[in-house]
Each structure stands twice: as C-alpha cells, then as structure tokens.
N, C-alpha and C. Protein backbone atom coordinates (compact mmCIF):
# COMPACT_ATOMS: atom_id res chain seq x y z
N UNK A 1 102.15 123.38 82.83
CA UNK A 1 101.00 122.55 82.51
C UNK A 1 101.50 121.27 81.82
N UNK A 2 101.18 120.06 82.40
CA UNK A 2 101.25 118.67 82.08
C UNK A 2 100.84 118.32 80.28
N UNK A 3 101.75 117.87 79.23
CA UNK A 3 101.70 118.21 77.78
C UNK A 3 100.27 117.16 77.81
N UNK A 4 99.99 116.15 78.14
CA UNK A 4 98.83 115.28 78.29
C UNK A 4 98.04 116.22 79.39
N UNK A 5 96.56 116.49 79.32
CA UNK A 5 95.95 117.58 79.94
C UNK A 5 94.78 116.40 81.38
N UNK A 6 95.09 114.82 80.86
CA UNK A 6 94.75 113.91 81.54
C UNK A 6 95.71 113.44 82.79
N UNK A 7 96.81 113.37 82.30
CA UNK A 7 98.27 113.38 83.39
C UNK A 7 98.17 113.29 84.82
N UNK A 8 97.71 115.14 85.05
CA UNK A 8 97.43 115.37 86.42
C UNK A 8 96.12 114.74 87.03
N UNK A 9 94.96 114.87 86.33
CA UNK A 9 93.77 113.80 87.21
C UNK A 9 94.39 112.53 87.37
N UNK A 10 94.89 112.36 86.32
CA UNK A 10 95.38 110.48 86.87
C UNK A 10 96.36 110.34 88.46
N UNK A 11 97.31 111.35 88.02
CA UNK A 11 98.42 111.11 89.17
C UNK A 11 97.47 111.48 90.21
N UNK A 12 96.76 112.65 90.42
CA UNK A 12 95.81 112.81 91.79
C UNK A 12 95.09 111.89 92.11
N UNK A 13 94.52 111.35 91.15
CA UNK A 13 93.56 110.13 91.60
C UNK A 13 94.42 108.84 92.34
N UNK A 14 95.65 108.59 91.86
CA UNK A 14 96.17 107.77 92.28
C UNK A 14 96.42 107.76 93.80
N UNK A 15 96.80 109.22 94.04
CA UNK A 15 97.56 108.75 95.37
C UNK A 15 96.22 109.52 96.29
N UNK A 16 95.13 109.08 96.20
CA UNK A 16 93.33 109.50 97.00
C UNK A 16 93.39 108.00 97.53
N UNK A 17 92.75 108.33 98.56
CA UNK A 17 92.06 106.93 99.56
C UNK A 17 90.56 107.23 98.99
N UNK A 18 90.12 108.50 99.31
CA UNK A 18 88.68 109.02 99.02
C UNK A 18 88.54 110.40 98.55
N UNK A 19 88.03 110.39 97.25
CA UNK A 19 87.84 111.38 97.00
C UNK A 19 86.16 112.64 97.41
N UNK A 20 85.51 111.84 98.29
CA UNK A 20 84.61 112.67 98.54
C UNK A 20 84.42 113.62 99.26
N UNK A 21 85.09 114.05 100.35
CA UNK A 21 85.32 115.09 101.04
C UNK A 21 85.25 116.53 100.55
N UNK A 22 85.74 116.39 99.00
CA UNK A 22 85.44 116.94 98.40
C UNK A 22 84.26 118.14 97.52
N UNK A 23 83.02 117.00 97.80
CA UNK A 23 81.67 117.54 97.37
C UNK A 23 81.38 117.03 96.34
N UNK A 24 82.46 116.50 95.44
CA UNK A 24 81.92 115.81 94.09
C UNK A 24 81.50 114.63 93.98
N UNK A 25 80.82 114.28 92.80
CA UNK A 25 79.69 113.63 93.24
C UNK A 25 79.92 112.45 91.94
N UNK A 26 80.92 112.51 91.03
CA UNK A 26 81.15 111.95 89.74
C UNK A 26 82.69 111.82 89.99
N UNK A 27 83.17 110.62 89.48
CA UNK A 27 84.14 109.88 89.37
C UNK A 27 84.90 109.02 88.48
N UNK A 28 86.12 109.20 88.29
CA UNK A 28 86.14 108.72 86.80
C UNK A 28 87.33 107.66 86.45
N UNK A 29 87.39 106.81 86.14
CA UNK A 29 88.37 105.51 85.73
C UNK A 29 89.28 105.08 87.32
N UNK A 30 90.85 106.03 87.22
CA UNK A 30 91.04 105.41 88.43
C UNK A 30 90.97 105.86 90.36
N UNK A 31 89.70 106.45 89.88
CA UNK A 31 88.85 107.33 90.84
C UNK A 31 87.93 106.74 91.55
N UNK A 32 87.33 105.41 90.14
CA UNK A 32 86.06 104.50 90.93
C UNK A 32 86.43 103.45 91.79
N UNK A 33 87.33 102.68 92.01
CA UNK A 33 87.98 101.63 93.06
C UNK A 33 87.83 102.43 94.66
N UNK A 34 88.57 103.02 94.67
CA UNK A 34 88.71 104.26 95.75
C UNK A 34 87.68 104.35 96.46
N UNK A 35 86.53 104.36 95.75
CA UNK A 35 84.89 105.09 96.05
C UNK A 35 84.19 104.16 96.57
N UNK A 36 84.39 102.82 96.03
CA UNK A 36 83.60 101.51 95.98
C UNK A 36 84.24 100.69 97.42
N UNK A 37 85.50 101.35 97.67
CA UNK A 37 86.17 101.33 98.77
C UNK A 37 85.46 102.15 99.73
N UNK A 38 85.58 102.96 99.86
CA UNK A 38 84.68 103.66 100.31
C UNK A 38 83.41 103.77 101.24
N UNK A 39 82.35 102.92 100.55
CA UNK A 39 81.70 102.69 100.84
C UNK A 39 81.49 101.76 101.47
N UNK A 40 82.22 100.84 101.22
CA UNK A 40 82.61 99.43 102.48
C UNK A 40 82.69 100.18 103.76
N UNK A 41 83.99 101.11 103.75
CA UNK A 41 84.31 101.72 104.51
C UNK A 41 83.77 102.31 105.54
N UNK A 42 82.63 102.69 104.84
CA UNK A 42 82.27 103.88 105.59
C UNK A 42 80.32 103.02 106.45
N UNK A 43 80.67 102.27 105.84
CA UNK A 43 79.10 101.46 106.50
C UNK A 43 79.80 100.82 108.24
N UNK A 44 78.43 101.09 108.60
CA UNK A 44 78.00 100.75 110.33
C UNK A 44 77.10 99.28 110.04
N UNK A 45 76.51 99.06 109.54
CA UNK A 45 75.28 97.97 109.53
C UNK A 45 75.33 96.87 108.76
N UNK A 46 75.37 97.97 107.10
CA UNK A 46 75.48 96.74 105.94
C UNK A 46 76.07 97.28 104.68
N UNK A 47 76.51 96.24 104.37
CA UNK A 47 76.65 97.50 102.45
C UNK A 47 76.33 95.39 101.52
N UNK A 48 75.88 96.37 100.55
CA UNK A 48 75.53 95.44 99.81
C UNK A 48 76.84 95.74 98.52
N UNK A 49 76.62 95.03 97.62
CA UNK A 49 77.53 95.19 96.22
C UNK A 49 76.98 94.54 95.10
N UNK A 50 76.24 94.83 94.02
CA UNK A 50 75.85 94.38 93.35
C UNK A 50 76.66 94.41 92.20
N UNK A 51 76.64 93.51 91.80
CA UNK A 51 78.16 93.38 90.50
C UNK A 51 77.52 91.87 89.82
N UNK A 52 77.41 91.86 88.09
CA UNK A 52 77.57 90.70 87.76
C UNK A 52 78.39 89.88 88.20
N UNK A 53 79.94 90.47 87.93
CA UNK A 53 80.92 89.81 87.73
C UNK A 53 81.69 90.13 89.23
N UNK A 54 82.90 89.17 89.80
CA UNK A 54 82.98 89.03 91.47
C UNK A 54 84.83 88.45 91.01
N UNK A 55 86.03 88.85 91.29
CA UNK A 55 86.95 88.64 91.58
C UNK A 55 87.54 89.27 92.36
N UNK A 56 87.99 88.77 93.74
CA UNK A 56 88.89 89.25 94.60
C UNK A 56 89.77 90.18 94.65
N UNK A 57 90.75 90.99 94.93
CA UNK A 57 91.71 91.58 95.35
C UNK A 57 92.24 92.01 96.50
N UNK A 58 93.07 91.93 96.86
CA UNK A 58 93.23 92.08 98.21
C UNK A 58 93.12 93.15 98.82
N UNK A 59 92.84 94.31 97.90
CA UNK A 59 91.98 95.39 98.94
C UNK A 59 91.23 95.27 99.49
N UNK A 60 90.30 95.00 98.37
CA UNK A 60 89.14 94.50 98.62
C UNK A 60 88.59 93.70 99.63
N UNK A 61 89.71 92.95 99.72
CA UNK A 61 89.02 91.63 101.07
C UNK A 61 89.31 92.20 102.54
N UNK A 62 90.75 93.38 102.45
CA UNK A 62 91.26 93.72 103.48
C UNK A 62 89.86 94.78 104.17
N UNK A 63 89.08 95.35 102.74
CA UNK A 63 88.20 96.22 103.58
C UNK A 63 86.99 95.53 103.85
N UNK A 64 86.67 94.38 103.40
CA UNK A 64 85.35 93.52 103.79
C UNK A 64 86.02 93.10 105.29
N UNK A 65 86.99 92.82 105.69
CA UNK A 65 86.88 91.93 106.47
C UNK A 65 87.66 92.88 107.72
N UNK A 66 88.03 94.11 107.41
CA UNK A 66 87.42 95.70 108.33
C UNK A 66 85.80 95.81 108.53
N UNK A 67 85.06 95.63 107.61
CA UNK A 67 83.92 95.86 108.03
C UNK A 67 83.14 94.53 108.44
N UNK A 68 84.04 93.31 108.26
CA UNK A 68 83.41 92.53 109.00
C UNK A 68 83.25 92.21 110.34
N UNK A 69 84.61 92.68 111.22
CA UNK A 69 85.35 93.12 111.90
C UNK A 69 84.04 94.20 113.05
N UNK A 70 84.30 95.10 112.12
CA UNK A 70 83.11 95.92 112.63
C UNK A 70 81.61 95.93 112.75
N UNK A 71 81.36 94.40 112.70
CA UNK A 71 79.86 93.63 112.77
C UNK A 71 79.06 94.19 111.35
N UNK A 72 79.83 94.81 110.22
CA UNK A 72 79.16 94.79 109.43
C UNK A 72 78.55 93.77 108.40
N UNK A 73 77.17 93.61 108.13
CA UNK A 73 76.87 92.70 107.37
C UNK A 73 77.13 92.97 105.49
N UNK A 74 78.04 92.00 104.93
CA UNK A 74 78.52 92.31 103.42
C UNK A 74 77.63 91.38 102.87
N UNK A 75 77.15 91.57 101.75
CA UNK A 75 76.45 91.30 100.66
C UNK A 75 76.66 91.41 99.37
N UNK A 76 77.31 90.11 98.51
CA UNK A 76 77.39 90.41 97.70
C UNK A 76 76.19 90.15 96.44
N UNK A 77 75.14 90.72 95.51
CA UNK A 77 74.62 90.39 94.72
C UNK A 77 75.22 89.72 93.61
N UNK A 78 75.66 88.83 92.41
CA UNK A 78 75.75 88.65 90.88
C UNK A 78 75.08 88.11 90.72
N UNK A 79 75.73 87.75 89.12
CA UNK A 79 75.02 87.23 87.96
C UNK A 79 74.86 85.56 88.41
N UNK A 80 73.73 85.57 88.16
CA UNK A 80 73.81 83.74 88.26
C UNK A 80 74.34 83.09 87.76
N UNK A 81 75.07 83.12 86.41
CA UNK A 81 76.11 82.12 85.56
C UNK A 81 77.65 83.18 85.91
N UNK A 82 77.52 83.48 86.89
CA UNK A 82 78.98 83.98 87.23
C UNK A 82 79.69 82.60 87.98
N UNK A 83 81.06 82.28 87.10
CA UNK A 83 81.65 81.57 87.66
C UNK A 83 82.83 81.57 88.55
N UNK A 84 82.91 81.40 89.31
CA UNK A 84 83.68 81.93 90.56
C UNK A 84 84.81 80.85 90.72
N UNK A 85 85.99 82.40 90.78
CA UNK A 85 87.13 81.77 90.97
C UNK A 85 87.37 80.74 92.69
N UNK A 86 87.73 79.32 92.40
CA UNK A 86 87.38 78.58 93.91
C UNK A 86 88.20 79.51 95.27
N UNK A 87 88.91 79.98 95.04
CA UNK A 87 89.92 80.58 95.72
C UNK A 87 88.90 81.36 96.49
N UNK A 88 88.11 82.45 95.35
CA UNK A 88 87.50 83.48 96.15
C UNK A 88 85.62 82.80 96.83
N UNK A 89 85.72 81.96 96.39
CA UNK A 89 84.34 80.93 97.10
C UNK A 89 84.61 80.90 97.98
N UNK A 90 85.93 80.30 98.32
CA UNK A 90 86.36 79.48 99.99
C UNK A 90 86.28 81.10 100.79
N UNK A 91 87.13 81.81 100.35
CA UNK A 91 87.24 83.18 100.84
C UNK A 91 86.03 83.25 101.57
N UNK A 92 85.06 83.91 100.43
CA UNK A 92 83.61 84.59 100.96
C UNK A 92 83.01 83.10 102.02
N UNK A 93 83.18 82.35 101.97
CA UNK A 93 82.46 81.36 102.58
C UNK A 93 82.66 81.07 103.88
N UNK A 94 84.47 81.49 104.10
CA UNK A 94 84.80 81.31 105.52
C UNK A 94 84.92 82.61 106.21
N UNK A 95 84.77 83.78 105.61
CA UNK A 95 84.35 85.42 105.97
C UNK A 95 82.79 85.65 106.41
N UNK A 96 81.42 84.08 105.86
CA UNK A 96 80.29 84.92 106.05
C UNK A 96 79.78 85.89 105.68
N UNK A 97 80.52 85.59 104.46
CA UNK A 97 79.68 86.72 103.23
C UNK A 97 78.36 86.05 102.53
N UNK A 98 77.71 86.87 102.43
CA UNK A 98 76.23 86.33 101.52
C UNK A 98 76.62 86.71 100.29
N UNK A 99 76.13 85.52 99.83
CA UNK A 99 76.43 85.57 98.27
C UNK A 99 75.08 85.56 97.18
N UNK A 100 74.41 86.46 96.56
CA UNK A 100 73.31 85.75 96.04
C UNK A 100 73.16 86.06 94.75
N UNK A 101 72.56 84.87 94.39
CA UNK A 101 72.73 84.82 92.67
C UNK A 101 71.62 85.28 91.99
N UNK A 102 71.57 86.25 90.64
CA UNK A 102 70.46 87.12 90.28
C UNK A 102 70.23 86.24 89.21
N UNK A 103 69.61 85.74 88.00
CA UNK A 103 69.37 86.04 86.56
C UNK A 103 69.84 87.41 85.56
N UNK A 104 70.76 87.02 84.72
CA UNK A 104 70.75 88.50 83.63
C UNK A 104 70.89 89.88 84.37
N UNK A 105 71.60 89.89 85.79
CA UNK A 105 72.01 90.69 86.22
C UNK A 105 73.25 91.33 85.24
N UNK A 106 73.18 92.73 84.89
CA UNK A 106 73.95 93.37 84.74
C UNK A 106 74.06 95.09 85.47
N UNK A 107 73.16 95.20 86.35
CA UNK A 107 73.67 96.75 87.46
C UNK A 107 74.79 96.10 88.65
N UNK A 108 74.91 97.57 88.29
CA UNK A 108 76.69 97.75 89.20
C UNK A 108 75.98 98.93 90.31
N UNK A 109 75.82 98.09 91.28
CA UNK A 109 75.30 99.58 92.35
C UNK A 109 75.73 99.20 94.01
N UNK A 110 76.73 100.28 94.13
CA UNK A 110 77.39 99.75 95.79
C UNK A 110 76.74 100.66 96.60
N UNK A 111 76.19 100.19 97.47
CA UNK A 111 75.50 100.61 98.77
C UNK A 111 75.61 100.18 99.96
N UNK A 112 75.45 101.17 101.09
CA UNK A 112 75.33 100.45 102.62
C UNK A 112 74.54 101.50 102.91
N UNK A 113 73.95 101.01 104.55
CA UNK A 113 72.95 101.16 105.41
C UNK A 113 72.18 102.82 105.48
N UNK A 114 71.90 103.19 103.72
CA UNK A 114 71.28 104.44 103.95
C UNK A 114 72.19 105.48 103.66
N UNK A 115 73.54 105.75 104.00
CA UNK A 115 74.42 106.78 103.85
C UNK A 115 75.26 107.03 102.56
N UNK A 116 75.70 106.04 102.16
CA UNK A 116 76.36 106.64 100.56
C UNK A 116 75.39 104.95 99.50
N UNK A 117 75.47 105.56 98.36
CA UNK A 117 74.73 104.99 97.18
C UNK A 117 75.65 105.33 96.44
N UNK A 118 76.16 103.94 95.25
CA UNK A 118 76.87 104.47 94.16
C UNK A 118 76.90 103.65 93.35
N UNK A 119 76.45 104.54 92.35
CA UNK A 119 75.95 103.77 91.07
C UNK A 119 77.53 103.81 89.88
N UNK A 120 77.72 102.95 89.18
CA UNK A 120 78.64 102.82 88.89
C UNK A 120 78.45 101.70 87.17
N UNK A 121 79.69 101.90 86.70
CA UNK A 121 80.14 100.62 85.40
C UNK A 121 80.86 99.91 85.57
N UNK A 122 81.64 99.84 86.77
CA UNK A 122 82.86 99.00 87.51
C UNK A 122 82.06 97.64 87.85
N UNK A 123 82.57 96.52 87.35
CA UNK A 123 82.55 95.22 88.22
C UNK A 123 83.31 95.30 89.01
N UNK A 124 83.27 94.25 90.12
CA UNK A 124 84.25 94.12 91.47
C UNK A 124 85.29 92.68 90.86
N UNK A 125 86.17 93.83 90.03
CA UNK A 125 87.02 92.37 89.36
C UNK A 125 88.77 93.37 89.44
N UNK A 126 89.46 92.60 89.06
CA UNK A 126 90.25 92.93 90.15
C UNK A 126 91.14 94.08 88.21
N UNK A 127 90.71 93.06 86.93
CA UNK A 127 91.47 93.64 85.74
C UNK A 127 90.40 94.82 85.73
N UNK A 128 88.99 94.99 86.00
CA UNK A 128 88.51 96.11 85.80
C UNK A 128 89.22 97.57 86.66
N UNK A 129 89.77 97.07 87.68
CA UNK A 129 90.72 98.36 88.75
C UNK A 129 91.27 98.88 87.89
N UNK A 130 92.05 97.93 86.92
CA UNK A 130 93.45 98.41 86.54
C UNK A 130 93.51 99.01 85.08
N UNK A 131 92.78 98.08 84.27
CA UNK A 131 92.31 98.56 82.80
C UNK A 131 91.15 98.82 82.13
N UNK A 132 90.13 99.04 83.03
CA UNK A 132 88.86 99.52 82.08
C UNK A 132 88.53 100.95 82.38
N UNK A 133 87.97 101.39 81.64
CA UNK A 133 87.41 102.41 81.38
C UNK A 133 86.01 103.12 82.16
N UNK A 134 85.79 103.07 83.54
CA UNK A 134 85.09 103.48 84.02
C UNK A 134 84.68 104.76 84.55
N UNK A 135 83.13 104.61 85.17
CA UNK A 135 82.75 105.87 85.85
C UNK A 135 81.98 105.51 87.51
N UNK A 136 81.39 106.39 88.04
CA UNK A 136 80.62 106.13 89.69
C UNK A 136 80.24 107.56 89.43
N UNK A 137 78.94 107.06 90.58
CA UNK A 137 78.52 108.48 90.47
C UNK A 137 77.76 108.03 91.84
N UNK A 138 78.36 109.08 93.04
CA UNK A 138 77.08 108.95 94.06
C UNK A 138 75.81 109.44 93.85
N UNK A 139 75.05 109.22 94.78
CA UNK A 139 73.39 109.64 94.57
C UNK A 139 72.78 109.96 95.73
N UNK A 140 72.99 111.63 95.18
CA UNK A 140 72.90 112.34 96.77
C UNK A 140 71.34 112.80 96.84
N UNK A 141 70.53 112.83 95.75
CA UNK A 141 69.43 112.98 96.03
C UNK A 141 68.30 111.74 97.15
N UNK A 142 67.97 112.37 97.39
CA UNK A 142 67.17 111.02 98.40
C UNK A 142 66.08 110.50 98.11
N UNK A 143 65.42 111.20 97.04
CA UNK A 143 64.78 110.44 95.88
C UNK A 143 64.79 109.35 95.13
N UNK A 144 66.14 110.02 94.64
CA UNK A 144 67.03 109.08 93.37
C UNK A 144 67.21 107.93 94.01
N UNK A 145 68.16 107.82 95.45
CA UNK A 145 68.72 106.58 96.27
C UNK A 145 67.41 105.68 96.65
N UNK A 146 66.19 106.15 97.13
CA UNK A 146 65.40 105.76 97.50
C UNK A 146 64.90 104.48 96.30
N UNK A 147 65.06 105.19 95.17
CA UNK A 147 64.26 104.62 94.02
C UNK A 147 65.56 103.68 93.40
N UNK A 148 66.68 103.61 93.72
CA UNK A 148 67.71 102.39 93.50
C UNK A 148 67.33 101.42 94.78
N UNK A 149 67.55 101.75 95.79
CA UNK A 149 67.40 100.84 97.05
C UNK A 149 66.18 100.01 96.78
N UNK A 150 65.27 100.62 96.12
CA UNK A 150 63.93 99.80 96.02
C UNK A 150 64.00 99.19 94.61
N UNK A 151 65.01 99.66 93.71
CA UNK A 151 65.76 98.81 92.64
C UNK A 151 66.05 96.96 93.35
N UNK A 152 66.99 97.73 93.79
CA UNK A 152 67.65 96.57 94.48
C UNK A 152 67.20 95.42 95.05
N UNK A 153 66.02 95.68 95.85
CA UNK A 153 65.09 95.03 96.82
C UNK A 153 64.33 94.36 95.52
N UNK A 154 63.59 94.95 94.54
CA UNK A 154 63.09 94.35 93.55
C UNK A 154 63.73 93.40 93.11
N UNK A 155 65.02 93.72 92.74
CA UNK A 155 65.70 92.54 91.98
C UNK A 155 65.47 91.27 93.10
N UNK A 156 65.62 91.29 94.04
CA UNK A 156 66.27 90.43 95.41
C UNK A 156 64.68 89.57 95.33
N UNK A 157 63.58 89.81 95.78
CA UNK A 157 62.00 89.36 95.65
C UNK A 157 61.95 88.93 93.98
N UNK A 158 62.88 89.39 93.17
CA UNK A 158 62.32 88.82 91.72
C UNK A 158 62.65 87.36 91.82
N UNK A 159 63.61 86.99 91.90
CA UNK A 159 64.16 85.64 91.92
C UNK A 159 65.35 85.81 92.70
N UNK A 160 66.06 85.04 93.87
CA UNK A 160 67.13 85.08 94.01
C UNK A 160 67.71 83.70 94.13
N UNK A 161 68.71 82.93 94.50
CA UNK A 161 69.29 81.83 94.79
C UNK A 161 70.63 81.46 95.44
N UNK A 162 70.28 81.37 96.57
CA UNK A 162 71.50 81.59 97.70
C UNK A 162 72.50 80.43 96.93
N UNK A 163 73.98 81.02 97.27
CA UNK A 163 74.82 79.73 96.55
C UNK A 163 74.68 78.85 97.42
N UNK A 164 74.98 77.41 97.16
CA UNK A 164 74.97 76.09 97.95
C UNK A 164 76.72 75.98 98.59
N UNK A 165 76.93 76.64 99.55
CA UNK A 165 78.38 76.91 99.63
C UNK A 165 78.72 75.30 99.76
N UNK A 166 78.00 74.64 100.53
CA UNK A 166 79.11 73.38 101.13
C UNK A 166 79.29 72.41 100.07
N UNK A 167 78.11 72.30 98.92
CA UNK A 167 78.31 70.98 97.72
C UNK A 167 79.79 72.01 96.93
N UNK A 168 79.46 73.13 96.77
CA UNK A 168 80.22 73.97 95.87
C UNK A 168 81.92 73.73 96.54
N UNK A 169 81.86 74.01 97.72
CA UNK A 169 83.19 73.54 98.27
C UNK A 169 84.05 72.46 98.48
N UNK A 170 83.15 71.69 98.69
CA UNK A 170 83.39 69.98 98.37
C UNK A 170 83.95 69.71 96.84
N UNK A 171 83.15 70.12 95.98
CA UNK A 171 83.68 70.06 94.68
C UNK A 171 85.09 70.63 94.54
N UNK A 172 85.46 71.53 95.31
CA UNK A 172 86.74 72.52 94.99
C UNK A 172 87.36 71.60 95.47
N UNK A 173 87.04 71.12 96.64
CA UNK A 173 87.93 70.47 97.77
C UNK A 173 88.06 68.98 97.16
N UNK A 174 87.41 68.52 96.28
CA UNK A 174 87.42 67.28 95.86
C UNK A 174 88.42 67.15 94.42
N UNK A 175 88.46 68.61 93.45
CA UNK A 175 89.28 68.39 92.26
C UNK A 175 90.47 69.03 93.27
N UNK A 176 90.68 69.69 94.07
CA UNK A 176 92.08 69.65 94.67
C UNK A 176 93.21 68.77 95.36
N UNK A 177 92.28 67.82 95.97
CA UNK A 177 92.93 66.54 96.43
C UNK A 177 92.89 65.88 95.01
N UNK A 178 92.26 65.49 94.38
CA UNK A 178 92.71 64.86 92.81
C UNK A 178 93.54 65.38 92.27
N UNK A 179 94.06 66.22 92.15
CA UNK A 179 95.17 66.78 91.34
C UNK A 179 96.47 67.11 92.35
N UNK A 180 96.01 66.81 93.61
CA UNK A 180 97.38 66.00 94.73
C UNK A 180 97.63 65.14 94.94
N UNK A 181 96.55 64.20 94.27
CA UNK A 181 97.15 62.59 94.56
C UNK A 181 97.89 62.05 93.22
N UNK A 182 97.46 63.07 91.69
CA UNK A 182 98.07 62.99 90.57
C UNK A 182 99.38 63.48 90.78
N UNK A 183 99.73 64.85 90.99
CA UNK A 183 101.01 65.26 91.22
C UNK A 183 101.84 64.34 92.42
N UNK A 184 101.06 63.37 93.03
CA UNK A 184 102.12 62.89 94.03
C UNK A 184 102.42 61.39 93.23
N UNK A 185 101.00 60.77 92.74
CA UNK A 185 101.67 60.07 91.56
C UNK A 185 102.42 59.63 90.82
N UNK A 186 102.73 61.11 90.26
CA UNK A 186 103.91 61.02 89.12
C UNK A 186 104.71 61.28 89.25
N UNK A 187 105.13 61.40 91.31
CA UNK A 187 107.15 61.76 91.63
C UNK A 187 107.36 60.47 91.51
C-alpha cells in the first residue's frame, strides 16, 4: 500500500483517456480534464461549454477541431469581461466556434446533444488542468439534466452578446503589425 493513500488515484487518473466506462459518476482533480474531454468527444451534433473563464490548450483544440471535423457544432458560453488571450480569439474565429458572452457568469457546465451533462468547478483554462483543485460530476438523472439544459437556455434568452470577431481581430491584427514595424525600427 502506497505511504500517501492519494498516490494511487492520482497515478490512475493520470494515465485514463475516460474514466466513465466505469459507472461512476463523480470525478476528482486530475480526473476532471479527461471528462470535459470527453464530452467533446463523444458528441454527434453539438456540445456546448460553459466556462467563465476560456484559455486554450492544445488538447483541447485537438478535440474541438475532431469534433469539428465531425460536423459538430462547438459552443463556447463565458463571462462577458473575460479577456481573451488574442492567440486563442484568432483560433476560435478561424475554427467557427461560437463564442457568446454572458454577464456575471460563473457555472461551469459541459454538455452536448442530450447524451452526457457535466457539471463541474473546472474552467477551460489550461493552469486550472494542472493546479487547481477540482471536481465533475455527470448527471445521469434525466430530470436533473433536463433542468440544467433549461439552465443553460435561460442564461442564453437572459442576455447574450455574440463577440464582434472581425473589429476584435483587427485590433489584434493592428497592435501586431505595430509592434513589427517597432521591432523592425530599432534594427
């Protein structure tokens, strides 16, 4: 027996693609990435992602753009004063990702087209993978899912605000050539 009694969940969790096959239904620190994976994964139609907070990783993009691949439609929900790294703007922008901006969003809930629901404390940020302290929990009742999905939809009819991708890109695209015509400047 492992002298740390945490040890062995960690190392198992590590080397999981998915832990649901399983039957369990709760998930824990580096268990929730996996799951949230997952569910990209495993959608035919759509998966949405609701997350205040939005930084890239390259899993991450490798499985959006598998399921983009696979005519799936991605959706990402945040926070409206989420400021986005330009890198991952251009990204979602030239992938055809929807991006839409909430008010005082703070639920974390990954879903697609009806089949897995997962409610979660994970943002889709790339330091939350690695160092926070999280949980997920699917939601196998069809009750429960029913009454998030119609969460969700609420939030979306409360207020939403599609980003303005092309002024937003221009701007990126405009302090990037400025700071190439400075660095060419000053050879």
């Amino acid at each position: 027996m492992p002298l740390d009694p945490f040890e062995d969940a960690f190392q198992k969790a590590e080397g999981e693609r998915t832990s649901n096959d399983d039957g369990r239904s709760v998930f824990l620190d580096h268990e929730v990435e996996p799951q949230i994976r997952w569910v990209i994964e495993s959608a035919t139609e759509s998966v949405t992602l609701v997350t205040p907070y939005l930084r890239l990783w390259e899993h991450l993009k490798t499985g959006v753009e598998d399921a983009i691949n696979r005519r799936v439609g991605v959706s990402f929900i945040v926070r409206e004063d989420e400021k986005f790294q330009p890198e991952d703007l251009e990204w979602l922008h030239q992938h055809h990702v929807r991006v839409i901006k909430v008010p005082n969003l703070h639920a974390k809930i990954y879903l697609n087209e009806r089949t897995v629901l997962l409610v979660s404390s994970m943002n889709i940020t790339r330091t939350s993978t690695m160092d926070s302290r999280d949980f997920a929990m699917i939601v196998k009742s069809e009750d429960d899912a029913k009454m998030f999905r119609q969460y969700v939809s609420n939030v979306l009819r409360a207020r939403f605000q599609l980003i303005d991708w092309e002024r937003r890109l221009e701007d990126y695209r405009s302090i990037k050539r400025l700071a190439q015509e400075r660095g060419t400047a000053s050879q």
